[in-house]
C-alpha atoms as a PDB file:
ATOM      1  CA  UNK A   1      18.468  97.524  83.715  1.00  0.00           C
ATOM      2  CA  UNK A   2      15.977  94.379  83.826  1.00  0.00           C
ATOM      3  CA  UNK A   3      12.909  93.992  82.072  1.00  0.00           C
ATOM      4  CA  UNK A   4      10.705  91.807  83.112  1.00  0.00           C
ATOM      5  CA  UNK A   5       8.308  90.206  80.666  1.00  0.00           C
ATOM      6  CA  UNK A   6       5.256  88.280  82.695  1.00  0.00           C
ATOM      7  CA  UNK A   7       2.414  86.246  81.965  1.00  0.00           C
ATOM      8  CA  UNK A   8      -0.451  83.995  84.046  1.00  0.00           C
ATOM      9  CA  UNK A   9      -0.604  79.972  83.867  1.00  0.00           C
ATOM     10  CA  UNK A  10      -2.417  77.886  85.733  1.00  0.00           C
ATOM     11  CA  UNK A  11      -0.848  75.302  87.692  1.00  0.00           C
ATOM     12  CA  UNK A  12      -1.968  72.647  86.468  1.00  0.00           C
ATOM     13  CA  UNK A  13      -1.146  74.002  83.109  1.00  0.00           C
ATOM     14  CA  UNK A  14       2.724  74.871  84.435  1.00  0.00           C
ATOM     15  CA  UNK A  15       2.966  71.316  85.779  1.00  0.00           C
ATOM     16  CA  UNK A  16       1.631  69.707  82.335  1.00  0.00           C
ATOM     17  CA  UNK A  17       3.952  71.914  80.364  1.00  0.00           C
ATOM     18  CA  UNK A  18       7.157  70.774  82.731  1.00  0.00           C
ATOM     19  CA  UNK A  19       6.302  67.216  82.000  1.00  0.00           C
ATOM     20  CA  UNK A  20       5.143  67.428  78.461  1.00  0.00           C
ATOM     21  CA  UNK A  21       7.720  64.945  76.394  1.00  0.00           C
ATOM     22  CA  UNK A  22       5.368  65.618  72.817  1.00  0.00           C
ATOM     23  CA  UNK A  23       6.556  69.164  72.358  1.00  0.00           C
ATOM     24  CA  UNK A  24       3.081  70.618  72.324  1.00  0.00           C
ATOM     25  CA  UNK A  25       2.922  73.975  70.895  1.00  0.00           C
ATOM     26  CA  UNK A  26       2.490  76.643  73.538  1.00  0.00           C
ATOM     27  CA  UNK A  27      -1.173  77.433  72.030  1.00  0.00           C
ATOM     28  CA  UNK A  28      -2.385  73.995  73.475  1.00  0.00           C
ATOM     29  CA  UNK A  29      -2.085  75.366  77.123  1.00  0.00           C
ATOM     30  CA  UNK A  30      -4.231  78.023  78.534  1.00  0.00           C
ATOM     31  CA  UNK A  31      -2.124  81.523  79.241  1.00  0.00           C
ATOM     32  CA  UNK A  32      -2.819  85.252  79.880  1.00  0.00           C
ATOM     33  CA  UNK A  33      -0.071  85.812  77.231  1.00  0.00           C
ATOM     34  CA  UNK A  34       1.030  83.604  73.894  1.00  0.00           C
ATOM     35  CA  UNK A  35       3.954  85.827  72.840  1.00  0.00           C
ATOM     36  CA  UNK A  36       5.643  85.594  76.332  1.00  0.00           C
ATOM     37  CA  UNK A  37       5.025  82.000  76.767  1.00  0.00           C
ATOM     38  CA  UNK A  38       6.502  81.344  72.936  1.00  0.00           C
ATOM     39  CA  UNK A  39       9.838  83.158  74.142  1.00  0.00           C
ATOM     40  CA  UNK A  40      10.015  81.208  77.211  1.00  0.00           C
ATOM     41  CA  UNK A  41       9.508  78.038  75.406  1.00  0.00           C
ATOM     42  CA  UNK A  42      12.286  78.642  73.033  1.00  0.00           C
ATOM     43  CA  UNK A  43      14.504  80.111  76.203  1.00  0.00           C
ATOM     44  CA  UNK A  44      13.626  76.398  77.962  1.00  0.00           C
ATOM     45  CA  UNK A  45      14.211  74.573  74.727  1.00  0.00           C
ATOM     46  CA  UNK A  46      18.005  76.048  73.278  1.00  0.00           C
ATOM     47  CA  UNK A  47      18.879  76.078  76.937  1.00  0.00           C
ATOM     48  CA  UNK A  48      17.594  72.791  77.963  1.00  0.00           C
ATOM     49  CA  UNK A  49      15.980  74.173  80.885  1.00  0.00           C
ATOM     50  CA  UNK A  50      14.350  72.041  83.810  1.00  0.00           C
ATOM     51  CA  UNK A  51      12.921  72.478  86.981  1.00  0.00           C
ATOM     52  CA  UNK A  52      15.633  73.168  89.638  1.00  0.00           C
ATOM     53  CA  UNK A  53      14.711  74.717  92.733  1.00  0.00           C
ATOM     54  CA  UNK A  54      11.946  76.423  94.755  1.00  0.00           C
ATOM     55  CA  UNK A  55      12.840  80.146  96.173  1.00  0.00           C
ATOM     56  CA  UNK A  56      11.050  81.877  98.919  1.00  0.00           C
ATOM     57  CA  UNK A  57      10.605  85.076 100.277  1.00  0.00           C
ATOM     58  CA  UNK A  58       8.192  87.333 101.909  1.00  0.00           C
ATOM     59  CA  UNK A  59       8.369  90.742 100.234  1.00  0.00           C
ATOM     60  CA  UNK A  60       7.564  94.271 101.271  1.00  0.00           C
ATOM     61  CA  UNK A  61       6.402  95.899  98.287  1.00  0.00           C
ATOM     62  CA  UNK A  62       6.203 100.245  98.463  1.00  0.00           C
ATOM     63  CA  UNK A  63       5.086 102.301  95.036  1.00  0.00           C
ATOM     64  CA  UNK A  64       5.702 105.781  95.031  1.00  0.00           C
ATOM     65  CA  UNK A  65       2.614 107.829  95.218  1.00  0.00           C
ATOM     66  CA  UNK A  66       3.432 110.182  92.589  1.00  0.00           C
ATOM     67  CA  UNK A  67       6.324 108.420  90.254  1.00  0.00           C
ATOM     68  CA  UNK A  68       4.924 105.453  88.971  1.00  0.00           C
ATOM     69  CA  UNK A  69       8.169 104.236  87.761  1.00  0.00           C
ATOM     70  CA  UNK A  70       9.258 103.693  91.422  1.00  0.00           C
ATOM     71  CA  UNK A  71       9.337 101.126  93.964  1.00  0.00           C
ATOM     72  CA  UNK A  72      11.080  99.809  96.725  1.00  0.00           C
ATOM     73  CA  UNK A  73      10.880  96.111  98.083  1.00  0.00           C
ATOM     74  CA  UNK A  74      12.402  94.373 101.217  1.00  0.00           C
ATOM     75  CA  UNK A  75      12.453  90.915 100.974  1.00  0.00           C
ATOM     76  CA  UNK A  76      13.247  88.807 104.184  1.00  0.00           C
ATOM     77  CA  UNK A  77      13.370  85.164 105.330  1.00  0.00           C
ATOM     78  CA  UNK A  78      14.833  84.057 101.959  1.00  0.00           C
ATOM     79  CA  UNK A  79      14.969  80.482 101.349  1.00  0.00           C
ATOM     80  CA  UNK A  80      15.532  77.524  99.110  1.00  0.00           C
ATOM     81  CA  UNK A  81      15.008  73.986  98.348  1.00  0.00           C
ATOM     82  CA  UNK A  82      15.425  71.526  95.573  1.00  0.00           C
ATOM     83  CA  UNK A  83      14.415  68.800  97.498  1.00  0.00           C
ATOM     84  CA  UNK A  84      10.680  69.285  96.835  1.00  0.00           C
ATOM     85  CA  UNK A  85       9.434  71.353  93.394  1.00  0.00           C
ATOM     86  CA  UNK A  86       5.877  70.911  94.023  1.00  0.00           C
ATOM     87  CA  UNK A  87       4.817  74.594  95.000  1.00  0.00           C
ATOM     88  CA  UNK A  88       1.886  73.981  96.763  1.00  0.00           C
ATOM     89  CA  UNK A  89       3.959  72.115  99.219  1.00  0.00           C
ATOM     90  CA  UNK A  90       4.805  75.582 100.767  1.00  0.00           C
ATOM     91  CA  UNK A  91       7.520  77.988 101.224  1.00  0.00           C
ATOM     92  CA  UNK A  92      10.233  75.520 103.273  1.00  0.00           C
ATOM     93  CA  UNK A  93      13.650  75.556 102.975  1.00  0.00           C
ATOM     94  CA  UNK A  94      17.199  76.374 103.868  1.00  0.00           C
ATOM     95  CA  UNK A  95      18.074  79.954 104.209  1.00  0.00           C
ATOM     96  CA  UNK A  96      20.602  81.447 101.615  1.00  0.00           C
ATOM     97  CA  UNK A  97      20.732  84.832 103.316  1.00  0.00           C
ATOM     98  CA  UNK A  98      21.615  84.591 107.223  1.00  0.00           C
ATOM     99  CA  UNK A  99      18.034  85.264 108.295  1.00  0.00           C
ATOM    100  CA  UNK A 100      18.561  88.761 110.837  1.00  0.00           C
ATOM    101  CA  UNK A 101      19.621  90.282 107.147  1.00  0.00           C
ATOM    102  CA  UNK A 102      16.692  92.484 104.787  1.00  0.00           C
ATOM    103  CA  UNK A 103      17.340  92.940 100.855  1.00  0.00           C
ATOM    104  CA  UNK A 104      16.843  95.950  99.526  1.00  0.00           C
ATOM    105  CA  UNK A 105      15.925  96.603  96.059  1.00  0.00           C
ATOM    106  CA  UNK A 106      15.249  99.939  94.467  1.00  0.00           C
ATOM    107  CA  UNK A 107      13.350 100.108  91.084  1.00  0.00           C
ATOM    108  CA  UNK A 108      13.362 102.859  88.600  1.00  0.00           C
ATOM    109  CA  UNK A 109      13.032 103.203  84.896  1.00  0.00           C
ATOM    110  CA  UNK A 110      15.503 105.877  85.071  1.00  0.00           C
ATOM    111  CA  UNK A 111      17.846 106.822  87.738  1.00  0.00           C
ATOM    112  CA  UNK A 112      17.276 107.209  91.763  1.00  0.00           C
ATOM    113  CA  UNK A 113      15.940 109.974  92.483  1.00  0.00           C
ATOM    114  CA  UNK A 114      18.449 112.340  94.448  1.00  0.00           C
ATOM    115  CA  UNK A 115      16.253 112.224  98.040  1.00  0.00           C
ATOM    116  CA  UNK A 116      16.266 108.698  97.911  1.00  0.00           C
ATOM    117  CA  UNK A 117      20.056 108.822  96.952  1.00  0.00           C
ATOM    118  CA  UNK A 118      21.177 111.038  99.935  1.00  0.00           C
ATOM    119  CA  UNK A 119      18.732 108.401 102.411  1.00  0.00           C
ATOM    120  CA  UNK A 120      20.447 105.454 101.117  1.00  0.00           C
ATOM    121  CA  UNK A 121      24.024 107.295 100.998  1.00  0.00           C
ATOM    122  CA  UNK A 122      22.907 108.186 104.889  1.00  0.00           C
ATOM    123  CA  UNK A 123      22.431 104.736 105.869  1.00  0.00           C
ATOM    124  CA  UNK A 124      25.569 103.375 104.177  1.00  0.00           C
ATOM    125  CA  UNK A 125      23.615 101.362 101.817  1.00  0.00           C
ATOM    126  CA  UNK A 126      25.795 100.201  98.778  1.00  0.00           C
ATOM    127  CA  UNK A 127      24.631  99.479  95.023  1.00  0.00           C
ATOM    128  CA  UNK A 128      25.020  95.681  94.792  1.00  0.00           C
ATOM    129  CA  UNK A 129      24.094  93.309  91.765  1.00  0.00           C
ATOM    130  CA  UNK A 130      22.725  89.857  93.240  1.00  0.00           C
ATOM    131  CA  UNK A 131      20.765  87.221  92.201  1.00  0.00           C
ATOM    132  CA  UNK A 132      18.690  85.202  94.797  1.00  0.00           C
ATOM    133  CA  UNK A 133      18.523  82.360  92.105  1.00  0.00           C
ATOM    134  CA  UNK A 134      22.531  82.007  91.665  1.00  0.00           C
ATOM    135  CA  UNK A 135      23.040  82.869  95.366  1.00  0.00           C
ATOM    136  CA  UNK A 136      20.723  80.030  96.150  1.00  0.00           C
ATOM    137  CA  UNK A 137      21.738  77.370  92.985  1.00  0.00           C
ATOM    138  CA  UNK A 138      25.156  78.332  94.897  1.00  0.00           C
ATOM    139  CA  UNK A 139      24.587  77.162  98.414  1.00  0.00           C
ATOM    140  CA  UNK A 140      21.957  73.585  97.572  1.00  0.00           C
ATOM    141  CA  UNK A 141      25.589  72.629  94.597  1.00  0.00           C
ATOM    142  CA  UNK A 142      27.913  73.618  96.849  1.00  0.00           C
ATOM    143  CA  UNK A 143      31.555  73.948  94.145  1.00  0.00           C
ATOM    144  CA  UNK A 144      29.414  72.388  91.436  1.00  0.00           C
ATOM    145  CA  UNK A 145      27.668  75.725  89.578  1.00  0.00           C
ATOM    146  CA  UNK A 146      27.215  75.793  85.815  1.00  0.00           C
ATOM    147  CA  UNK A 147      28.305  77.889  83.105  1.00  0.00           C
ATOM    148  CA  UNK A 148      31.767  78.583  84.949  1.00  0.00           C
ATOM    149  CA  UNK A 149      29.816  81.116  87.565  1.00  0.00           C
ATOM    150  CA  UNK A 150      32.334  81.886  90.378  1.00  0.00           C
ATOM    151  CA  UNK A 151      31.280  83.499  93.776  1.00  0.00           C
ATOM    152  CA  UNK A 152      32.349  86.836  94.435  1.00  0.00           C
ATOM    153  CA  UNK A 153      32.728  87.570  98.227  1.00  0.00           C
ATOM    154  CA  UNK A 154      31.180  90.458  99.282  1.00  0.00           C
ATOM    155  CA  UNK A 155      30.318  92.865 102.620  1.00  0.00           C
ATOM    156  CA  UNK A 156      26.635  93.111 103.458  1.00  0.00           C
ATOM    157  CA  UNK A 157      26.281  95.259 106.635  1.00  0.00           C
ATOM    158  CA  UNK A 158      29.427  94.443 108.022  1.00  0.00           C
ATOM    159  CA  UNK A 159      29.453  91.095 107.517  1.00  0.00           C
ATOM    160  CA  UNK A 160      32.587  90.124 105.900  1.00  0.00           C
ATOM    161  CA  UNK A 161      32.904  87.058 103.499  1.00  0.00           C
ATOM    162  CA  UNK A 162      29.404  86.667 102.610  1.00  0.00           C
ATOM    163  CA  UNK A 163      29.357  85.008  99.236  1.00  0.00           C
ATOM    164  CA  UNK A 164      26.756  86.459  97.087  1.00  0.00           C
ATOM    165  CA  UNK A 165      26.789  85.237  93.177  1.00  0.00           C
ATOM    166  CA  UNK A 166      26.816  88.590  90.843  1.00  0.00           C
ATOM    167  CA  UNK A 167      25.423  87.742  87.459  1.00  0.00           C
ATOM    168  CA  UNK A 168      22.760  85.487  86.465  1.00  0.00           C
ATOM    169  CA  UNK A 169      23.075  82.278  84.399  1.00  0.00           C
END
């Protein structure tokens, strides 16, 4: 299970925090939430964190209208670049998922509920673990991924050998 922690930050503050080289405490930038910005400060600073790479997606969002706790996404055209980090320079880049492909993801506090189980089952759909950040850190380095990460090949929709990262970093 992942729990996402979130917060808002201007651009312009997300930019001057990037390039910040005085250490400024995280109460000198203007955020929707202190606590979550302290843990992601510390997170950036034991890991010595740095801007990477720019995903893309567009994203079908769907919220169950009477569980709260459930959604379903599809996210298409997934891309990548490292080549430009400024994100108002767009969504461009390479695709990391052959483009005629649609990701799934089902989201539940809990478990799946057992009509959305038997649709899935009926449509052959498998439970997968993938990260569109390691996937894509995978194709822009090539061999060269961190941390020892290895790809693990895997079939999506009968497509054989489609290397897909499982894990995060």
């Amino acid at each position: 299970m992942v729990n996402k922690r979130r917060m808002l930050l201007p651009l312009r503050e997300a930019y001057r925090y990037l390039n910040d080289t005085t250490n400024n405490a995280v109460e000198q930038y203007e955020s929707s939430n202190p606590q979550v910005f302290r843990e992601i400060d510390y997170f950036r600073k034991h890991y010595q964190l740095r801007p990477e790479m720019i995903v893309s997606y567009d994203r079908h969002a769907l919220h169950c209208t009477y569980d709260p706790n459930l959604r379903i996404t599809f996210d298409l055209n997934l891309r990548c670049r490292n080549d430009d980090l400024l994100l108002e320079n767009g969504s461009s880049g390479e695709h990391f998922i052959d483009p005629n492909l649609v990701v799934l993801e089902v989201k539940v506090d809990d478990s799946v509920p057992l009509w959305l189980t038997r649709i899935l089952q009926s449509l052959n759909c498998e439970q997968r673990g993938a990260s569109k950040f390691c996937t894509s850190l995978e194709m822009l380095r090539g061999n060269q991924l961190p941390n020892g990460i290895v790809p693990e090949p895997v079939q999506l929709s009968g497509v054989q050998n489609e290397k897909i990262l499982i894990g995060g970093i």
